[in-house]
Protein backbone atom coordinates (compact mmCIF):
# COMPACT_ATOMS: atom_id res chain seq x y z
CA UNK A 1 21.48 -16.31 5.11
CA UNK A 2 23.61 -14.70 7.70
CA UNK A 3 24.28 -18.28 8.80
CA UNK A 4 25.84 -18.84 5.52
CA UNK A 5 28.80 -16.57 5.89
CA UNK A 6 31.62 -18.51 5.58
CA UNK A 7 30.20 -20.79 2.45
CA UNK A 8 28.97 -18.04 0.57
CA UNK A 9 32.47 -16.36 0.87
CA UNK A 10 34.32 -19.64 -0.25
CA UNK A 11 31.49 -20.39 -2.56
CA UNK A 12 31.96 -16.37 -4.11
CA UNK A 13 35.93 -16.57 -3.97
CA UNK A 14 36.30 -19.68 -5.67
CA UNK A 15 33.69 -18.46 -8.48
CA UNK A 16 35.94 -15.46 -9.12
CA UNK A 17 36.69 -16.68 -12.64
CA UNK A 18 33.10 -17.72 -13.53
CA UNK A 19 31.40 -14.27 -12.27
CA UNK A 20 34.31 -11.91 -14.09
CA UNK A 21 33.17 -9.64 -15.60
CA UNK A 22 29.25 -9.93 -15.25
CA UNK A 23 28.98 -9.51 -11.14
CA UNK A 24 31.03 -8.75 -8.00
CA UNK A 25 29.80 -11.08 -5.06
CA UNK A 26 30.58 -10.31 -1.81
CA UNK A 27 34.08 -11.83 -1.54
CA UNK A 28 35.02 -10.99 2.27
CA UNK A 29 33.22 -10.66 5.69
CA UNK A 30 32.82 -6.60 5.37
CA UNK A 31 31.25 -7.18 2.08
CA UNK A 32 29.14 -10.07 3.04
CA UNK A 33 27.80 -7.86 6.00
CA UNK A 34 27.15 -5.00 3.35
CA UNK A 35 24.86 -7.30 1.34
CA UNK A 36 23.12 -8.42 4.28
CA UNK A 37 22.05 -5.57 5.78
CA UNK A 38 20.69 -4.21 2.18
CA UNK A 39 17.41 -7.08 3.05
CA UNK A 40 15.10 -5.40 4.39
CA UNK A 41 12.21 -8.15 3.74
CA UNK A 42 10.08 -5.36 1.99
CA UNK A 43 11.80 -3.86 -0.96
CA UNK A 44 15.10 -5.66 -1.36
CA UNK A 45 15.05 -9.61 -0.83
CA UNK A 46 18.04 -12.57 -1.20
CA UNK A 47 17.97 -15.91 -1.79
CA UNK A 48 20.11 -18.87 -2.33
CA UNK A 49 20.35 -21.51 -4.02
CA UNK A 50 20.84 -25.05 -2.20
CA UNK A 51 21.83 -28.53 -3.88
CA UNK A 52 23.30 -31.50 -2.13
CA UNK A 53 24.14 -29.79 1.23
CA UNK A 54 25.67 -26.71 -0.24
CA UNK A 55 25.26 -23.13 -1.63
CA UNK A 56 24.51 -23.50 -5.18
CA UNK A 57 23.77 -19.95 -5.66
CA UNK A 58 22.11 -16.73 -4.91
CA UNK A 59 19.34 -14.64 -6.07
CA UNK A 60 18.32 -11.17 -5.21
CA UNK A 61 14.86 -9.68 -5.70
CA UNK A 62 15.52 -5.86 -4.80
CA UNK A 63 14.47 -2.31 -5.01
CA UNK A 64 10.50 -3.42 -5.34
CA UNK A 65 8.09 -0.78 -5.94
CA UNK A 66 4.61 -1.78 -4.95
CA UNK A 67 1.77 1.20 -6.02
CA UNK A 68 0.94 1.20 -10.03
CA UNK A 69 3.86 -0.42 -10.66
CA UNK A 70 4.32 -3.64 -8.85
CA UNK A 71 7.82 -4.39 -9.99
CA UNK A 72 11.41 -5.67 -8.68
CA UNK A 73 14.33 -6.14 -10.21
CA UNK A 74 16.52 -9.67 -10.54
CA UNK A 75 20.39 -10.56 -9.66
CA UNK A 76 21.14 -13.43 -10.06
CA UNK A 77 24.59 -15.75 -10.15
CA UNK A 78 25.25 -19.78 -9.88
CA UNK A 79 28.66 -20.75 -7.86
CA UNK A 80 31.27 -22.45 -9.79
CA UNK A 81 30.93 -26.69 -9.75
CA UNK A 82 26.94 -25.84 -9.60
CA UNK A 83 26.57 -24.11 -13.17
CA UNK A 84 24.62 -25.93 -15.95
CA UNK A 85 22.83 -28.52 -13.45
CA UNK A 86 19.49 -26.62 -14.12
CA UNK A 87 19.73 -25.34 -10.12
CA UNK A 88 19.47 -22.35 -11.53
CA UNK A 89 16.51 -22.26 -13.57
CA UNK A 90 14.79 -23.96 -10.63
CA UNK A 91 15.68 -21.58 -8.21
CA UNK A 92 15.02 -18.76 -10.41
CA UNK A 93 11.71 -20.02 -11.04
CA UNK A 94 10.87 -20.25 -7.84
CA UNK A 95 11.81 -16.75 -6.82
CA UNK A 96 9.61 -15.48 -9.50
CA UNK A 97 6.54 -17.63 -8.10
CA UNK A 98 7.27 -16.29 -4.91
CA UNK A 99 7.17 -12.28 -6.04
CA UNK A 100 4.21 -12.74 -7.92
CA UNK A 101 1.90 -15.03 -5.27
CA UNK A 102 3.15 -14.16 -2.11
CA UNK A 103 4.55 -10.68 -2.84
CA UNK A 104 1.75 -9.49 -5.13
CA UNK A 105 4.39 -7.97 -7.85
CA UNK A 106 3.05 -7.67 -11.54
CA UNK A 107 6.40 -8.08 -12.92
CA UNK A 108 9.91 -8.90 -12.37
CA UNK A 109 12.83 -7.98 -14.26
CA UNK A 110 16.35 -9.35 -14.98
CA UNK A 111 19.19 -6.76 -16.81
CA UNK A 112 21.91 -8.92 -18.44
CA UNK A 113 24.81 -7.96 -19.89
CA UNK A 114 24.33 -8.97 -23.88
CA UNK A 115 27.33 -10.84 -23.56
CA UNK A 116 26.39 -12.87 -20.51
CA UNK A 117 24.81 -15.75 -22.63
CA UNK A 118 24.36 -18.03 -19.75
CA UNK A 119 22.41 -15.81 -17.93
CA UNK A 120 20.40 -14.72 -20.90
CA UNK A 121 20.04 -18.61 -21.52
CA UNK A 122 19.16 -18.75 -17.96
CA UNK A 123 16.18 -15.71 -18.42
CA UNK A 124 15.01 -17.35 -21.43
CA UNK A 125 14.00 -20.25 -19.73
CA UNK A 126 12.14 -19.18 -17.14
CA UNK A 127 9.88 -16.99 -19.67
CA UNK A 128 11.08 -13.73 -19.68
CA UNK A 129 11.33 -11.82 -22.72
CA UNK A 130 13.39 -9.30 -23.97
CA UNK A 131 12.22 -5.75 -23.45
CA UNK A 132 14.67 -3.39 -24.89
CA UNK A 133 18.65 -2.27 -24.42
CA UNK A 134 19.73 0.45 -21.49
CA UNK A 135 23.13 1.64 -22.73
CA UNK A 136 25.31 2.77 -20.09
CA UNK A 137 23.00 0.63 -17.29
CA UNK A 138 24.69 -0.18 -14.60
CA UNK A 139 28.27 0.30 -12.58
CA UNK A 140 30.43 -3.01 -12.60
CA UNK A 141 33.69 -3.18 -11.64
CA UNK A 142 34.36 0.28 -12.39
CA UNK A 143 32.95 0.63 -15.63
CA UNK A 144 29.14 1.54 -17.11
CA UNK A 145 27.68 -1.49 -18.68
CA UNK A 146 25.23 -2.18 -21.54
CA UNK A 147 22.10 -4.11 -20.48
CA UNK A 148 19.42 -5.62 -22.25
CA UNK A 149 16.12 -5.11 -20.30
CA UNK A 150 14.62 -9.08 -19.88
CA UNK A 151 11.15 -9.37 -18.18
CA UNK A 152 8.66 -11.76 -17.11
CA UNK A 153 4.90 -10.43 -16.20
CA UNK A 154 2.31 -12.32 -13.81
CA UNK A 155 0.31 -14.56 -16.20
């Protein structure tokens, strides 16, 4: 991914209108080195998305807890020209086999925005189901979101 720098940058910067105001990708090199050095390999993990030669988009599988629990939590964002070509859903898919078989998690889940109907779209089909609604979630561009809680558990 490191090698990937200077796409993902362009690929984030030129996606600026498609990502406002669900997510805040790394947009510059201090930022990109930021999200980096968050993947450890263990509990935080990231992903992309390749089609035709070229970052389609990026997935993160972070803050895993193994124990009783078993469970990591899903970001997830397509790059603009790439959106609606179903990358996504395979990508997302395959994430999710990977967690479960080679990772041993019981679960994975993905906290959307309830206005974000791509990305609910985008949970829907890859089986997860809608768990409940965490007012308040999560910090985005300055401001505490609403989340619904979407989740998909090892069959």
């Amino acid at each position: 991914m490191a090698a990937d720098e200077a796409a993902f940058i362009a690929a984030t910067q030129a996606s600026r209108k498609l990502h406002r105001p669900w997510v805040q990708p790394p947009g510059d090199a201090q930022a990109f080195a930021r999200y980096l050095a968050r993947f450890d390999g263990v509990a935080h993990h990231g992903f992309v998305v390749e089609a035709e030669g070229e970052l389609a988009g990026a997935i993160n599988l972070t803050n895993i807890v193994m124990g009783a629990f078993r469970n990591g939590y899903l970001g997830y964002y397509a790059f603009a020209g790439f959106e609606g070509r179903g990358l996504m859903t395979q990508g997302l898919n395959a994430v999710v086999r990977h967690a479960f078989k080679e990772l041993g998690l019981h679960r994975v889940e993905a906290n959307i925005q309830p206005g974000n109907a791509a990305s609910i779209a985008l949970a829907k089909r890859c089986g997860f189901q809608l768990e409940g609604y965490s007012p308040k979630y999560l910090k985005i561009a300055g401001r505490w979101c609403d989340h619904e809680r979407w989740a998909r558990i090892k069959p």
